[in-house]
Protein backbone atom coordinates (compact mmCIF):
# COMPACT_ATOMS: atom_id res chain seq x y z
CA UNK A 1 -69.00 -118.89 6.82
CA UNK A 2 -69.69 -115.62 7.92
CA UNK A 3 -69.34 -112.15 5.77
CA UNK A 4 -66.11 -110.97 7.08
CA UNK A 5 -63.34 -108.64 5.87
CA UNK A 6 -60.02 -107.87 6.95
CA UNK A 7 -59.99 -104.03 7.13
CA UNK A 8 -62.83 -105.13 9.81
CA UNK A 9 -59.93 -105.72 12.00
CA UNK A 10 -57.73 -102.76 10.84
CA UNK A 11 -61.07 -100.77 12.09
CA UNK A 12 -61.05 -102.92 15.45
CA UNK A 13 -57.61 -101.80 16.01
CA UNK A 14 -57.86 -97.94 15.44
CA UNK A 15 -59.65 -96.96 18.72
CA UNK A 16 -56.78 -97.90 20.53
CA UNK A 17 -54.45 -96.51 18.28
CA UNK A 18 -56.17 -93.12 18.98
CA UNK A 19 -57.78 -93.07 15.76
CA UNK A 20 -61.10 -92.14 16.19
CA UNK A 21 -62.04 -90.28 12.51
CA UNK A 22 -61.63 -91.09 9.55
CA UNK A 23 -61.35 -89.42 6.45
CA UNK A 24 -62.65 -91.35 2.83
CA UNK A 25 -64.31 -90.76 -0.19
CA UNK A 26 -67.47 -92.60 -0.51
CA UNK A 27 -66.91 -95.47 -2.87
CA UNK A 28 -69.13 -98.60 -4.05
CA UNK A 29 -66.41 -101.04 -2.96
CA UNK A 30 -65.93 -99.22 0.61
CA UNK A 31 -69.92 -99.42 1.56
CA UNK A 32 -69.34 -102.02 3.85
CA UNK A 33 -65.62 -101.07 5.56
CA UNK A 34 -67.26 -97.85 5.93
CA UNK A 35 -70.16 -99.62 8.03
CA UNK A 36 -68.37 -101.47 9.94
CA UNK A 37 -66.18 -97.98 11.15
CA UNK A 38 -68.88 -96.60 11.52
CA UNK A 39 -70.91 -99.14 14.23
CA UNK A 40 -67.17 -99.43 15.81
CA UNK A 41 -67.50 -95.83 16.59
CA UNK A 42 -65.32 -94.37 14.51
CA UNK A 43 -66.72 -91.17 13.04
CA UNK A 44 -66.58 -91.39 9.26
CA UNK A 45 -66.18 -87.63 7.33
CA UNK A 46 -66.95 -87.75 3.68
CA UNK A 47 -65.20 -85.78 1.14
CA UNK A 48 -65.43 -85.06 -2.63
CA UNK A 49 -61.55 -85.37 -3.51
CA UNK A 50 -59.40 -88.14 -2.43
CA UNK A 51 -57.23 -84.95 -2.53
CA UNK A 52 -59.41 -83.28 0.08
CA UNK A 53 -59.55 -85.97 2.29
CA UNK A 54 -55.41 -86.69 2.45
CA UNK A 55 -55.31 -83.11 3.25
CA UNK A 56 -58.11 -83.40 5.80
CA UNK A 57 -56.20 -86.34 7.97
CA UNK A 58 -52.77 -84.65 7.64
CA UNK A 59 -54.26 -81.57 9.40
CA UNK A 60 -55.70 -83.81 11.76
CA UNK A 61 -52.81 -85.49 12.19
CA UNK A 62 -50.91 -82.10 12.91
CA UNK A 63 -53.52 -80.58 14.74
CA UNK A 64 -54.55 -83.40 17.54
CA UNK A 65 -51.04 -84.96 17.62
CA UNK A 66 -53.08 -88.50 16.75
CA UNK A 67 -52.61 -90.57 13.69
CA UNK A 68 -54.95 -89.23 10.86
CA UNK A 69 -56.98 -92.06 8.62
CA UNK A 70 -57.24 -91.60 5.01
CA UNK A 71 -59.46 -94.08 2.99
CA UNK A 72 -59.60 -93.73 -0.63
CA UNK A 73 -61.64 -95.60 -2.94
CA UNK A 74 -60.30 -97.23 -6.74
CA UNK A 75 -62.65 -98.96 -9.06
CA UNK A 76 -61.36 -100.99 -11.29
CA UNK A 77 -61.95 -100.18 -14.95
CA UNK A 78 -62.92 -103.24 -17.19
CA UNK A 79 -60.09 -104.82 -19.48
CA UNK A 80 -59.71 -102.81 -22.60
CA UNK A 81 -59.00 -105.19 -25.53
């Protein structure tokens, strides 16, 4: 069974949407969505601030009249009991 994910596909699909950046912030659970953008050709822009990066696509977005990508990252904290 091979290594797949599903946002694989949402990344298949974006060049023809006319997305062809994408703004994240680097994440442990995003290492390999971010890979497989990134060998699709989509060009990848790190930020600091999930903040920064929302900001960065809805410039885009306003900018070059395309859709604007924003990829955040959430780890999940373990149970508190």
């Amino acid at each position: 069974m091979a290594n797949d994910h599903g946002l694989r596909g949402a990344g298949e699909g974006a060049p023809h949407a006319g997305r062809g950046h994408m703004f994240y912030l680097m994440g442990g659970p995003m290492l390999e969505t971010e890979a497989a953008c990134i060998q699709l050709g989509i060009r990848a822009i790190d930020h600091r601030h999930e903040q920064a990066a929302s900001f960065a696509a809805h410039a885009y977005t306003r900018v070059m009249r395309r859709p604007g990508v924003c990829m955040g990252c959430s780890v999940r904290a373990p149970p508190i009991f």
